[in-house]
ModelCIF file with pLDDT and N, C-alpha, C, O atoms, coordinates in Angstrom:
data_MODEL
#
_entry.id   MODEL 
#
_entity.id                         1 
_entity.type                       polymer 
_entity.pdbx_number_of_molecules   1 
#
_entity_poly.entity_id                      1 
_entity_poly.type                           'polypeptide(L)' 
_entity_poly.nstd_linkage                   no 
_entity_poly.nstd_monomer                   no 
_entity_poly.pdbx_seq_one_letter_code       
;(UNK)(UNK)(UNK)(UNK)(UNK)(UNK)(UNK)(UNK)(UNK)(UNK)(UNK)(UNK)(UNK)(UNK)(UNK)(UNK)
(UNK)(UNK)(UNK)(UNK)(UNK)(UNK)(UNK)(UNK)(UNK)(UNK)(UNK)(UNK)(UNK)(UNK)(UNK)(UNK)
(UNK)(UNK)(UNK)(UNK)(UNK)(UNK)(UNK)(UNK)(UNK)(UNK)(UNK)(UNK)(UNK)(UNK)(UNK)(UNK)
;
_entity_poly.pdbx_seq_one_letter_code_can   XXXXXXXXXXXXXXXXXXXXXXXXXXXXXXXXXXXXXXXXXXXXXXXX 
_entity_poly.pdbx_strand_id                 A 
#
loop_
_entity_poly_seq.entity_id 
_entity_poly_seq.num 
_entity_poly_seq.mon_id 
_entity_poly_seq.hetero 
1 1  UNK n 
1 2  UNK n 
1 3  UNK n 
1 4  UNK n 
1 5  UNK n 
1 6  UNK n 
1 7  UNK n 
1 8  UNK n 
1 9  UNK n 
1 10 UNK n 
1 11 UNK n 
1 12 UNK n 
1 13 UNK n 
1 14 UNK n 
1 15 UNK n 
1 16 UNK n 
1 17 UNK n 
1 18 UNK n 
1 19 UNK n 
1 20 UNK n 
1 21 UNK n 
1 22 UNK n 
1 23 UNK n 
1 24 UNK n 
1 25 UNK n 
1 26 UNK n 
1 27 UNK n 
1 28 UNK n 
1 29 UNK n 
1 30 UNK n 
1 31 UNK n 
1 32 UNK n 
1 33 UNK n 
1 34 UNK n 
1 35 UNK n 
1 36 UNK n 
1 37 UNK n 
1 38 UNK n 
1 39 UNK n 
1 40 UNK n 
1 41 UNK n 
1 42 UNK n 
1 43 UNK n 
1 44 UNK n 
1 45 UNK n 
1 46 UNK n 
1 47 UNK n 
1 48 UNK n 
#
_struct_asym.id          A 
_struct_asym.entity_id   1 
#
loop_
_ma_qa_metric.id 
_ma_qa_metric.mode 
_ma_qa_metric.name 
_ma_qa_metric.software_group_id 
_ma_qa_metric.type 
1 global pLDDT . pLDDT 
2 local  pLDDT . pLDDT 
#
_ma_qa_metric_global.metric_id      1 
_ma_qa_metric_global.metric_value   94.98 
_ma_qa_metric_global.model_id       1 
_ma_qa_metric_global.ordinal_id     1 
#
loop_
_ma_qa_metric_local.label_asym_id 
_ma_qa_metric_local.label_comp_id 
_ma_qa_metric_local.label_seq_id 
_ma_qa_metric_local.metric_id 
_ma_qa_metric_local.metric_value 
_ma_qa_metric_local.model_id 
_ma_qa_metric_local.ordinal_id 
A UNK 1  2 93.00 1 1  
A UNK 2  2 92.00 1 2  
A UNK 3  2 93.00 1 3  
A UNK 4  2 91.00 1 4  
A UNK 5  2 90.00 1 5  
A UNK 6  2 92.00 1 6  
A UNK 7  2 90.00 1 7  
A UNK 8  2 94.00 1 8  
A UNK 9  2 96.00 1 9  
A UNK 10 2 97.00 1 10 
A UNK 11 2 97.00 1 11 
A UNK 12 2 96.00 1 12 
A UNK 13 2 96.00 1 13 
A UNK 14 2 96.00 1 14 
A UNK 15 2 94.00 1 15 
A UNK 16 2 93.00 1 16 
A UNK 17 2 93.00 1 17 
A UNK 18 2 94.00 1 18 
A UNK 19 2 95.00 1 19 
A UNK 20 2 95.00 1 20 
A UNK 21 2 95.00 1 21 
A UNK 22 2 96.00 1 22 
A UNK 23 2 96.00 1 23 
A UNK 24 2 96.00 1 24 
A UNK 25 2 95.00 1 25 
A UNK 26 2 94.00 1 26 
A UNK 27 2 94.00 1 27 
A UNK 28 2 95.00 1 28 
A UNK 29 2 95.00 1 29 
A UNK 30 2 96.00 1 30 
A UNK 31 2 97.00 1 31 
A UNK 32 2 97.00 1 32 
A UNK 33 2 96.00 1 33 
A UNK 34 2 96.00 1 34 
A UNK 35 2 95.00 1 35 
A UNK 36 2 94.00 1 36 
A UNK 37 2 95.00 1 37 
A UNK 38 2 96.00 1 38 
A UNK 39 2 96.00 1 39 
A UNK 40 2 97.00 1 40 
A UNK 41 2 97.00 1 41 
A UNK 42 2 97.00 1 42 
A UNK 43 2 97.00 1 43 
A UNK 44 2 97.00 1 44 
A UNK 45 2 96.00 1 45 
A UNK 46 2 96.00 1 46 
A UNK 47 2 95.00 1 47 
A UNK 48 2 96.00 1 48 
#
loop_
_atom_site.group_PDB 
_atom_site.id 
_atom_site.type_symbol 
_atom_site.label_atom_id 
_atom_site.label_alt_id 
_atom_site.label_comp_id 
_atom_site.label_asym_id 
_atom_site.label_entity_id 
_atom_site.label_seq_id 
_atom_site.pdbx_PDB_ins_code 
_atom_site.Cartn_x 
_atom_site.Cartn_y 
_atom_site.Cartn_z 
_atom_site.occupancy 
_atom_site.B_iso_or_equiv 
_atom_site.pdbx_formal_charge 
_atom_site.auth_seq_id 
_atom_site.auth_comp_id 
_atom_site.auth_asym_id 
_atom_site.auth_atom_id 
_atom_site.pdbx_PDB_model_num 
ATOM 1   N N  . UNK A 1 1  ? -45.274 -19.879 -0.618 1.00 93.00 ? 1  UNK A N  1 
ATOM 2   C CA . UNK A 1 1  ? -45.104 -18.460 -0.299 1.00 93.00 ? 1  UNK A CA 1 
ATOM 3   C C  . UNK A 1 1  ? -44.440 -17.694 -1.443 1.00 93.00 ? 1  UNK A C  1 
ATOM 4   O O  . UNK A 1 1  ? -44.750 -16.509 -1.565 1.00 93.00 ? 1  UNK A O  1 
ATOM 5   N N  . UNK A 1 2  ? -43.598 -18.208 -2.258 1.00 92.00 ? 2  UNK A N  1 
ATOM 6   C CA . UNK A 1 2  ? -43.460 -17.744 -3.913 1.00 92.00 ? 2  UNK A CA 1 
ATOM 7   C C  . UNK A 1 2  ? -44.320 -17.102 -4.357 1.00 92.00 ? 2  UNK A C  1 
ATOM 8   O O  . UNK A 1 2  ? -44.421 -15.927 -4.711 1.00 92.00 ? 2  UNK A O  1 
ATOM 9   N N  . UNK A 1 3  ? -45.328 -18.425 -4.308 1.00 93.00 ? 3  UNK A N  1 
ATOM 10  C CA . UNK A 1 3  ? -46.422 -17.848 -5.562 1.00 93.00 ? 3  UNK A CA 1 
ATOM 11  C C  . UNK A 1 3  ? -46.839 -16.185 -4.867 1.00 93.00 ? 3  UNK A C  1 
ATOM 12  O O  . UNK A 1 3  ? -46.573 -15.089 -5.362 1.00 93.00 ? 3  UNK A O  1 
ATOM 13  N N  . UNK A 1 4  ? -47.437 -16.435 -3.807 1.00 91.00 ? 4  UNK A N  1 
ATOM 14  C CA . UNK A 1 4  ? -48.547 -15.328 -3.402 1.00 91.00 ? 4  UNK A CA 1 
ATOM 15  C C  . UNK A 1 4  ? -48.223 -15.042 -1.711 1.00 91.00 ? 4  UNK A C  1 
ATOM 16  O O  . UNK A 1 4  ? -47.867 -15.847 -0.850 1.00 91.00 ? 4  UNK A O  1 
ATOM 17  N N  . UNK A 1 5  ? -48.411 -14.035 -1.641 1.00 90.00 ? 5  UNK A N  1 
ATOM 18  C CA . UNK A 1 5  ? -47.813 -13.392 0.040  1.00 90.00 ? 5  UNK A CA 1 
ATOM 19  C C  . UNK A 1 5  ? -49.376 -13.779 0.888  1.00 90.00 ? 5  UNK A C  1 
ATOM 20  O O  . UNK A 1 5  ? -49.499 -13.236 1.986  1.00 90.00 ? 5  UNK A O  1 
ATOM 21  N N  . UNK A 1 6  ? -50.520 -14.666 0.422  1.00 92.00 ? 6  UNK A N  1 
ATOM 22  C CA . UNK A 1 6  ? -51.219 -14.295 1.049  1.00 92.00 ? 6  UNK A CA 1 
ATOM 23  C C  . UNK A 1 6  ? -51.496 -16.082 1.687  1.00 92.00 ? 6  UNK A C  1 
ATOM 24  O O  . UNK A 1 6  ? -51.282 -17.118 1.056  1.00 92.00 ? 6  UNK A O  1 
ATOM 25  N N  . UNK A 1 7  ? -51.977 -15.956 2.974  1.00 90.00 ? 7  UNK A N  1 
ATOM 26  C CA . UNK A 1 7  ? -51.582 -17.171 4.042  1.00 90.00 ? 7  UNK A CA 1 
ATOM 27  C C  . UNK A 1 7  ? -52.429 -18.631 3.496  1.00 90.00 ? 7  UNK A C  1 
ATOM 28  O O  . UNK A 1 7  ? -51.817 -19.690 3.638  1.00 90.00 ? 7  UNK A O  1 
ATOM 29  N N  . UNK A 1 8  ? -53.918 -18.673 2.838  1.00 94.00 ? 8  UNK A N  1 
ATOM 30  C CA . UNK A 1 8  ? -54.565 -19.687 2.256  1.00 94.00 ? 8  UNK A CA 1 
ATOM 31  C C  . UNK A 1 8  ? -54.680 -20.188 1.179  1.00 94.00 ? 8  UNK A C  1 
ATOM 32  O O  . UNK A 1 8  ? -55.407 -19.772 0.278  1.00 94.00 ? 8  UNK A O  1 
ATOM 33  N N  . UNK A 1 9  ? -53.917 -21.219 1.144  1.00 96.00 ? 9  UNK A N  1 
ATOM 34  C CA . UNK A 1 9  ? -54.394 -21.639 0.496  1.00 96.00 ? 9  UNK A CA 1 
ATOM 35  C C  . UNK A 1 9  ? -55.154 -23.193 0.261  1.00 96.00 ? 9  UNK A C  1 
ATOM 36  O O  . UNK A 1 9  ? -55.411 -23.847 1.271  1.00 96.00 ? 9  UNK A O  1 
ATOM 37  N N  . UNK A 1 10 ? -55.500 -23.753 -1.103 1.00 97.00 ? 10 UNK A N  1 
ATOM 38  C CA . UNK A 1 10 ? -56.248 -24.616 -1.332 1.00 97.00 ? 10 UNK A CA 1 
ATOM 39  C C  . UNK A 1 10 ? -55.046 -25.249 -2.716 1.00 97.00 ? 10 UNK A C  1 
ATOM 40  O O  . UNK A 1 10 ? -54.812 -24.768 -3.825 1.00 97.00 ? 10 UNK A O  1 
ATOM 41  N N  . UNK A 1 11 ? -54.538 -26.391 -2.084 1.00 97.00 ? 11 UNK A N  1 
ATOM 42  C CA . UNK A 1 11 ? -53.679 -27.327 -2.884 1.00 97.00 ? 11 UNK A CA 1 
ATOM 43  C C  . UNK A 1 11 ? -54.437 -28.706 -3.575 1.00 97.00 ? 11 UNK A C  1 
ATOM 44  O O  . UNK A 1 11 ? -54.916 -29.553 -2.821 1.00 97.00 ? 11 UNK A O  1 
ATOM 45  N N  . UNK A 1 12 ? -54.491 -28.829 -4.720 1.00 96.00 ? 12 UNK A N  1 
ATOM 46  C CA . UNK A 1 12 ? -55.502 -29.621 -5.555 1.00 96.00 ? 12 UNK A CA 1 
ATOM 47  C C  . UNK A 1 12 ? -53.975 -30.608 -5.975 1.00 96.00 ? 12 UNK A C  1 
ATOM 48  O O  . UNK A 1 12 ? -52.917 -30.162 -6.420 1.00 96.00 ? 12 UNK A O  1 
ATOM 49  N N  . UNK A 1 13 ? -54.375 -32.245 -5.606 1.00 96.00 ? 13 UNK A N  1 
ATOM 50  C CA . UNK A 1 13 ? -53.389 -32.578 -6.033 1.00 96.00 ? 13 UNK A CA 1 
ATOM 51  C C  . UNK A 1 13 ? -53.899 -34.202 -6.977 1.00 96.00 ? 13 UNK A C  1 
ATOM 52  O O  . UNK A 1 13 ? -55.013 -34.634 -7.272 1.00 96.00 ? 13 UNK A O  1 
ATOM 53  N N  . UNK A 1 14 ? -52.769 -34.642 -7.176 1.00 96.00 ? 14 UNK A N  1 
ATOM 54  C CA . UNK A 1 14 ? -53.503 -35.989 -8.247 1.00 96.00 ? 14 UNK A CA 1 
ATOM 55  C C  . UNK A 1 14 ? -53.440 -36.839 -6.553 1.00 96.00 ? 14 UNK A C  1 
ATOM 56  O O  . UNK A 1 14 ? -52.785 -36.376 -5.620 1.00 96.00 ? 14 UNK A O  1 
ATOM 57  N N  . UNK A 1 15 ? -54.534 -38.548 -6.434 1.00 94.00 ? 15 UNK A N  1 
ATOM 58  C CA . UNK A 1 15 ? -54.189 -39.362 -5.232 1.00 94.00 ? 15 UNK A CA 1 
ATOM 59  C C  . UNK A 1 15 ? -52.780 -39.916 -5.198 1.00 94.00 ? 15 UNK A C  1 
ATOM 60  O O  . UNK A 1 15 ? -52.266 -40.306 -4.149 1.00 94.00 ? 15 UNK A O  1 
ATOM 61  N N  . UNK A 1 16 ? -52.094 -39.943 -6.511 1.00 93.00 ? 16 UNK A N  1 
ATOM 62  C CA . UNK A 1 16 ? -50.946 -40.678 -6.171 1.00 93.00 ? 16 UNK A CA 1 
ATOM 63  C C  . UNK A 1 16 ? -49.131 -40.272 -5.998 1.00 93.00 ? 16 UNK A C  1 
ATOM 64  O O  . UNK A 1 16 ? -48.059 -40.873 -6.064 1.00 93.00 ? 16 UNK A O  1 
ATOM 65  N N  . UNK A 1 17 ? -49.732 -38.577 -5.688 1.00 93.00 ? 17 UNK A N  1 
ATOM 66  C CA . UNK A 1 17 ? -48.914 -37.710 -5.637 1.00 93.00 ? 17 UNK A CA 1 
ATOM 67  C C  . UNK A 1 17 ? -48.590 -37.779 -3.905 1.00 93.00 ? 17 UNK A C  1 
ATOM 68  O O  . UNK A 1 17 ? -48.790 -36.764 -3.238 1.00 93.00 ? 17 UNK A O  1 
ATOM 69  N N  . UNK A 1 18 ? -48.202 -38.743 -3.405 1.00 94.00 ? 18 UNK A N  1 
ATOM 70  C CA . UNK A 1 18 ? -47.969 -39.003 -2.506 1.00 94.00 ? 18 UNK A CA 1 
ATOM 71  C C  . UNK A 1 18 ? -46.801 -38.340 -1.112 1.00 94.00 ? 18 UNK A C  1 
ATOM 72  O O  . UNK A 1 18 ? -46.907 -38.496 0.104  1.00 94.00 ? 18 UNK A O  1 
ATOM 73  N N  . UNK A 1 19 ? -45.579 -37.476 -2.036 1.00 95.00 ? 19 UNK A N  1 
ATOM 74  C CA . UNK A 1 19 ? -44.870 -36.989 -1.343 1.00 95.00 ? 19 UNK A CA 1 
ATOM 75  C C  . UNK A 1 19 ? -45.310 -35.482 -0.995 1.00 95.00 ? 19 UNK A C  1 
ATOM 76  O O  . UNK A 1 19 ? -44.811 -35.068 0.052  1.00 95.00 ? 19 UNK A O  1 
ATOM 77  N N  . UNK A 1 20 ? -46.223 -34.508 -1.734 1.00 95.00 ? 20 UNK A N  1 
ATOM 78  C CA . UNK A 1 20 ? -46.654 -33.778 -1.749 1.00 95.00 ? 20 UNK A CA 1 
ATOM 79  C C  . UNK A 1 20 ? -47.653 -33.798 -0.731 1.00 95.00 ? 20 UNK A C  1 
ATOM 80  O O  . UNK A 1 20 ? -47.908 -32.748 -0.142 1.00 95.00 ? 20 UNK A O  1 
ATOM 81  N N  . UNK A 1 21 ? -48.324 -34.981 -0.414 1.00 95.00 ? 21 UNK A N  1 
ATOM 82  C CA . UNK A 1 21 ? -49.384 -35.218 0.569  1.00 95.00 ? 21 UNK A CA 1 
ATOM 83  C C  . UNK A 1 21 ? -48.536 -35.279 1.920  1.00 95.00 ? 21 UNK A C  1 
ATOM 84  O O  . UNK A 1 21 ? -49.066 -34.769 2.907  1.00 95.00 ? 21 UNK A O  1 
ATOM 85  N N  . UNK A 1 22 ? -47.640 -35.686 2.021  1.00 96.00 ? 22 UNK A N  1 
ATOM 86  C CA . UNK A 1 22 ? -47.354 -35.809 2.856  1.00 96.00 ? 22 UNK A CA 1 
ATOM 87  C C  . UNK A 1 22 ? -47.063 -34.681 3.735  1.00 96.00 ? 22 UNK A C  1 
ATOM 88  O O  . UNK A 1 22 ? -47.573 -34.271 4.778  1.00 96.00 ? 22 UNK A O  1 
ATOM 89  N N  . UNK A 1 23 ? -45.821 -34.198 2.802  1.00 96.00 ? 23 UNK A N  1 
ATOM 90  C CA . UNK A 1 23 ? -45.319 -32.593 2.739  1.00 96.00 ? 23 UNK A CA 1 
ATOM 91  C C  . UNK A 1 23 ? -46.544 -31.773 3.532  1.00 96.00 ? 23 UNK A C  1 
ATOM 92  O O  . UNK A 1 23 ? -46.104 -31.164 4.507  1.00 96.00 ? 23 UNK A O  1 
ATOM 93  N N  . UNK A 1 24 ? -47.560 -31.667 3.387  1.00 96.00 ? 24 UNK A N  1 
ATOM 94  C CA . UNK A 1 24 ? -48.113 -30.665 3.450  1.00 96.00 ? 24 UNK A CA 1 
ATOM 95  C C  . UNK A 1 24 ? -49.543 -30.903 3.953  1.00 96.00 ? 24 UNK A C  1 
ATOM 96  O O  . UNK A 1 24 ? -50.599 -30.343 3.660  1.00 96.00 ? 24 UNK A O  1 
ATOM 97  N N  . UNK A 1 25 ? -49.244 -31.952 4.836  1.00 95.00 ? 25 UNK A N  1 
ATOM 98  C CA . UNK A 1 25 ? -50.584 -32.394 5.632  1.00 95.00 ? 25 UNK A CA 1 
ATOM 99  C C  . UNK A 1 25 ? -51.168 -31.672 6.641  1.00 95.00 ? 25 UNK A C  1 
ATOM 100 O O  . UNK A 1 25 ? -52.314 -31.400 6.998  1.00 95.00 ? 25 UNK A O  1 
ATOM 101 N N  . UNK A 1 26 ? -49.427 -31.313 7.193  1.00 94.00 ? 26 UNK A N  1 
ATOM 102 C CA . UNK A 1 26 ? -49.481 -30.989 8.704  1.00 94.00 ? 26 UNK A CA 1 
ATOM 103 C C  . UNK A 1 26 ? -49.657 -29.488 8.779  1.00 94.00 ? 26 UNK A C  1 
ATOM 104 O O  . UNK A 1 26 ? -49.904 -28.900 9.832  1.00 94.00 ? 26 UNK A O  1 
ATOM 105 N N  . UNK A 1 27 ? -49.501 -28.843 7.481  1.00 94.00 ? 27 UNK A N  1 
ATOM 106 C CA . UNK A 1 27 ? -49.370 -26.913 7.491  1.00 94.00 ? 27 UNK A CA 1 
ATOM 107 C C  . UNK A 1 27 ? -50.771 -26.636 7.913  1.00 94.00 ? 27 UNK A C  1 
ATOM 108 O O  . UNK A 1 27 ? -51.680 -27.363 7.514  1.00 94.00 ? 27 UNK A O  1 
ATOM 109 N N  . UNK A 1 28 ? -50.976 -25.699 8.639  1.00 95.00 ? 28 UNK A N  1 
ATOM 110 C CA . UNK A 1 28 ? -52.689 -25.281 8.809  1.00 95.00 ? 28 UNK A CA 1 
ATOM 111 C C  . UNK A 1 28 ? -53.323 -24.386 8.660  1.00 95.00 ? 28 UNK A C  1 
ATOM 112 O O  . UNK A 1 28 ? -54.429 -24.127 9.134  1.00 95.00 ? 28 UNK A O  1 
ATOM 113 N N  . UNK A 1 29 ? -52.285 -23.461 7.559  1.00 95.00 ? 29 UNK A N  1 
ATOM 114 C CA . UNK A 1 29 ? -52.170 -22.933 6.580  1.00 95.00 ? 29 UNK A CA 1 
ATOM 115 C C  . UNK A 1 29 ? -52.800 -23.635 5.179  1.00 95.00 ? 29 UNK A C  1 
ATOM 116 O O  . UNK A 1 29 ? -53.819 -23.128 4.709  1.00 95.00 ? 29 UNK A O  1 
ATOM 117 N N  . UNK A 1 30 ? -52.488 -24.234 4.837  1.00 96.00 ? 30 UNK A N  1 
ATOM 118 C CA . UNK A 1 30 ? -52.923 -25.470 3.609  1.00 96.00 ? 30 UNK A CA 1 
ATOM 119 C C  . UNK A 1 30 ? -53.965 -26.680 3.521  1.00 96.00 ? 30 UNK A C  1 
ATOM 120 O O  . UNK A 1 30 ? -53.681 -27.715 4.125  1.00 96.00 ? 30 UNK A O  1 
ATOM 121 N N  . UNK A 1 31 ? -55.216 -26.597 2.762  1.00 97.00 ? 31 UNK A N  1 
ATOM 122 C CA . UNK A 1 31 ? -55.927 -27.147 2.716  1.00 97.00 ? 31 UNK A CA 1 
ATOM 123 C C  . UNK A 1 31 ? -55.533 -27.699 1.472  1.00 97.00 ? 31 UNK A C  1 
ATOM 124 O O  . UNK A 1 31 ? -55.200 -27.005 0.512  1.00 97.00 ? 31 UNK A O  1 
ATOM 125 N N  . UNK A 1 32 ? -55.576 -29.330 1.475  1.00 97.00 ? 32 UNK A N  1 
ATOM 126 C CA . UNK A 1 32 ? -54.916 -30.539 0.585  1.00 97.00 ? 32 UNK A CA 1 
ATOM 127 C C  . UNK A 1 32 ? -56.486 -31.351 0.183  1.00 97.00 ? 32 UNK A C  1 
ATOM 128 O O  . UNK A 1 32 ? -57.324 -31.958 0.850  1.00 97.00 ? 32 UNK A O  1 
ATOM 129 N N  . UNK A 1 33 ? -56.314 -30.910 -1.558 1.00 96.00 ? 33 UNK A N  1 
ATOM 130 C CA . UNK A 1 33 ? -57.752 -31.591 -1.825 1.00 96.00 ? 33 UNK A CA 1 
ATOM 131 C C  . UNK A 1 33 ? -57.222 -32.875 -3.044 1.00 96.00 ? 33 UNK A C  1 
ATOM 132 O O  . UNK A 1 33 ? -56.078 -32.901 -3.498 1.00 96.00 ? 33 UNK A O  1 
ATOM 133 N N  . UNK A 1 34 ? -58.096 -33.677 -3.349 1.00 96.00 ? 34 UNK A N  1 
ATOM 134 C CA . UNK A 1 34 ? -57.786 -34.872 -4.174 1.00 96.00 ? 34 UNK A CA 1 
ATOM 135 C C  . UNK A 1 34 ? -58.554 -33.846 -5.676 1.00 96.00 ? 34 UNK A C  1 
ATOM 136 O O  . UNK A 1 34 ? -59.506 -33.067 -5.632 1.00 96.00 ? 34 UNK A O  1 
ATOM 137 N N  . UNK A 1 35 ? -58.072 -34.070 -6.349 1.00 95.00 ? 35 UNK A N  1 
ATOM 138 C CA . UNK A 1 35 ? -58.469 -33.112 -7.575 1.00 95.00 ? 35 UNK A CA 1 
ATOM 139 C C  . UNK A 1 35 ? -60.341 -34.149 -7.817 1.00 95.00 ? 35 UNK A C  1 
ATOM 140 O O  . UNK A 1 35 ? -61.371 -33.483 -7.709 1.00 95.00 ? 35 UNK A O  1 
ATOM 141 N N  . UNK A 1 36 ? -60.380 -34.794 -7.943 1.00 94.00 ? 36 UNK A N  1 
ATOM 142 C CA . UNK A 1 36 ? -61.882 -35.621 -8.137 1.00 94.00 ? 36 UNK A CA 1 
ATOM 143 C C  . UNK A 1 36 ? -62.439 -34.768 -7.038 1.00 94.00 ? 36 UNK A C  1 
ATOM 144 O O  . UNK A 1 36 ? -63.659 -34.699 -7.192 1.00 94.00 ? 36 UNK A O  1 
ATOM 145 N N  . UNK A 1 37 ? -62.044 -34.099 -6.005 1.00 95.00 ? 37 UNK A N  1 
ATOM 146 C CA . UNK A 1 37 ? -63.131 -34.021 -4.903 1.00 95.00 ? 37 UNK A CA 1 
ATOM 147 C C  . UNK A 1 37 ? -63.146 -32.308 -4.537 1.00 95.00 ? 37 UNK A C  1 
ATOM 148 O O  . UNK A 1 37 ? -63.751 -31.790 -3.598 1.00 95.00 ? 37 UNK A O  1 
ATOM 149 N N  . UNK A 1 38 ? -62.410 -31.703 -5.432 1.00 96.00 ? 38 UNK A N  1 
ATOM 150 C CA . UNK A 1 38 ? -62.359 -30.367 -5.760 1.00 96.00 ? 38 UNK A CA 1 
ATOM 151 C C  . UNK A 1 38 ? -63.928 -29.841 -5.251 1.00 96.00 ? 38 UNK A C  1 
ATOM 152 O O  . UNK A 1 38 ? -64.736 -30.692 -5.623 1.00 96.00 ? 38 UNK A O  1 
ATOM 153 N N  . UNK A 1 39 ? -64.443 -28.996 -4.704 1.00 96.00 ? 39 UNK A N  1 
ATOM 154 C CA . UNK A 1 39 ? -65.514 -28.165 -4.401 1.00 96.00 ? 39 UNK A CA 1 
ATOM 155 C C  . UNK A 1 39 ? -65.558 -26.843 -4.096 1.00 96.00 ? 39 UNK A C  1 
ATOM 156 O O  . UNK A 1 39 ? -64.606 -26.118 -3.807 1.00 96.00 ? 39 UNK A O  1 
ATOM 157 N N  . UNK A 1 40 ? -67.071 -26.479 -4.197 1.00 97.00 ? 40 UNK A N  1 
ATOM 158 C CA . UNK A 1 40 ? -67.032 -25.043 -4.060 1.00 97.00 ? 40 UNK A CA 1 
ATOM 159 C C  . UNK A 1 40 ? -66.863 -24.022 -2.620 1.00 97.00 ? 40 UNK A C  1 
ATOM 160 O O  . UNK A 1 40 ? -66.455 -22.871 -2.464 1.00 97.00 ? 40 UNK A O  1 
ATOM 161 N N  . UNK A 1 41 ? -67.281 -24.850 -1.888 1.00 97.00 ? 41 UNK A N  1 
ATOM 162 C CA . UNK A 1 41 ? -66.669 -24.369 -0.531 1.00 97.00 ? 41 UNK A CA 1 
ATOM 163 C C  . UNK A 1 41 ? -65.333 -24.419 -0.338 1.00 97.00 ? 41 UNK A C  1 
ATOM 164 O O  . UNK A 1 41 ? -64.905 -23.462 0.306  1.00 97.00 ? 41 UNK A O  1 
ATOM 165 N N  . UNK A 1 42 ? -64.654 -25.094 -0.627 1.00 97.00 ? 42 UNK A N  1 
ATOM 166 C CA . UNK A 1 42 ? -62.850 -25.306 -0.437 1.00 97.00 ? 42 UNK A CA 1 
ATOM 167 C C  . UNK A 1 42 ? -62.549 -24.413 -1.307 1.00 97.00 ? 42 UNK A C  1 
ATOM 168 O O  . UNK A 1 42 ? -61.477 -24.071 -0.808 1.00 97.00 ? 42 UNK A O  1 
ATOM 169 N N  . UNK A 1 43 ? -62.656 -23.767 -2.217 1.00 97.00 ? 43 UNK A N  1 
ATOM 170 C CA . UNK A 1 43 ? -62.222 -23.024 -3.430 1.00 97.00 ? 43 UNK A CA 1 
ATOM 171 C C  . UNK A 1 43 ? -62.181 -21.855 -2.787 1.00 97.00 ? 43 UNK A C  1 
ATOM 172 O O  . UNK A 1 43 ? -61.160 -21.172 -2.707 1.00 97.00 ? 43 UNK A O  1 
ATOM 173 N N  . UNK A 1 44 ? -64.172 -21.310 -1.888 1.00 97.00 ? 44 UNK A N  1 
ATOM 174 C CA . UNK A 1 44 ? -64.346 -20.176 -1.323 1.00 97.00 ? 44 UNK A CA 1 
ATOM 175 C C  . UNK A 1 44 ? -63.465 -20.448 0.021  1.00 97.00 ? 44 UNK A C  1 
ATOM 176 O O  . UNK A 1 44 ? -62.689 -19.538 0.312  1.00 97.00 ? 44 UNK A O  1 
ATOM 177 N N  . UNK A 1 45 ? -63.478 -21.157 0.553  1.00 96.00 ? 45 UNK A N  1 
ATOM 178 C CA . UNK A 1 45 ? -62.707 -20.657 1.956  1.00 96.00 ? 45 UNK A CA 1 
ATOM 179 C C  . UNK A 1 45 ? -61.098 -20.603 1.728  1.00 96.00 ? 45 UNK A C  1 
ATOM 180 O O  . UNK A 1 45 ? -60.468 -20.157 2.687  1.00 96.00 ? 45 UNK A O  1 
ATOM 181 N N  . UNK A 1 46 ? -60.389 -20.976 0.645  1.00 96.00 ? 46 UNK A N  1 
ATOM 182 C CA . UNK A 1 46 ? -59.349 -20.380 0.266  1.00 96.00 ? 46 UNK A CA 1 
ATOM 183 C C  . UNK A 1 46 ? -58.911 -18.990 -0.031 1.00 96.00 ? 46 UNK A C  1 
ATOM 184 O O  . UNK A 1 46 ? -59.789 -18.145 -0.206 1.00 96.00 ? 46 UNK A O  1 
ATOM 185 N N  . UNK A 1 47 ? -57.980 -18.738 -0.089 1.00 95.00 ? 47 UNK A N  1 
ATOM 186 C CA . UNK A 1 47 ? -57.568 -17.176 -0.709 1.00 95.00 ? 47 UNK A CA 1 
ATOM 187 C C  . UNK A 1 47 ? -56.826 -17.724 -2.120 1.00 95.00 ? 47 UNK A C  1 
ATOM 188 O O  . UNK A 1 47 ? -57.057 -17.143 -3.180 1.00 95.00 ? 47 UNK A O  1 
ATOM 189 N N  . UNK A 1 48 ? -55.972 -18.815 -2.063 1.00 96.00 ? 48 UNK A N  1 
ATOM 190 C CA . UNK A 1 48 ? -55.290 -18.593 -3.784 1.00 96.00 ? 48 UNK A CA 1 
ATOM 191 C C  . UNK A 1 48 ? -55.419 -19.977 -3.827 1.00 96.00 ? 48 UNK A C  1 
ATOM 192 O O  . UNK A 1 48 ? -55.097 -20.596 -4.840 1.00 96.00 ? 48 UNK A O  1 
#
């Protein structure tokens, strides 16, 4: 909520970034992608 006032986003992370995954599984607010599996629909149904 720093970065940007706006509610979606799309979090690109490395697989072995493990505490971050965790962190932020459960928000439903936050869509949690593995950076290899990055796509163009997850990008569009994000806001930042």
């Amino acid at each position: 909520t720093s970065l940007t006032d706006r509610v979606g986003y799309l979090v690109v992370l490395e697989r072995s970034d493990a505490i971050t995954w965790l962190s932020l599984r459960n928000a439903p607010e936050v869509h949690i992608v593995a950076v290899d599996q990055l796509n163009t629909y997850d990008v569009l149904a994000a806001d930042d």
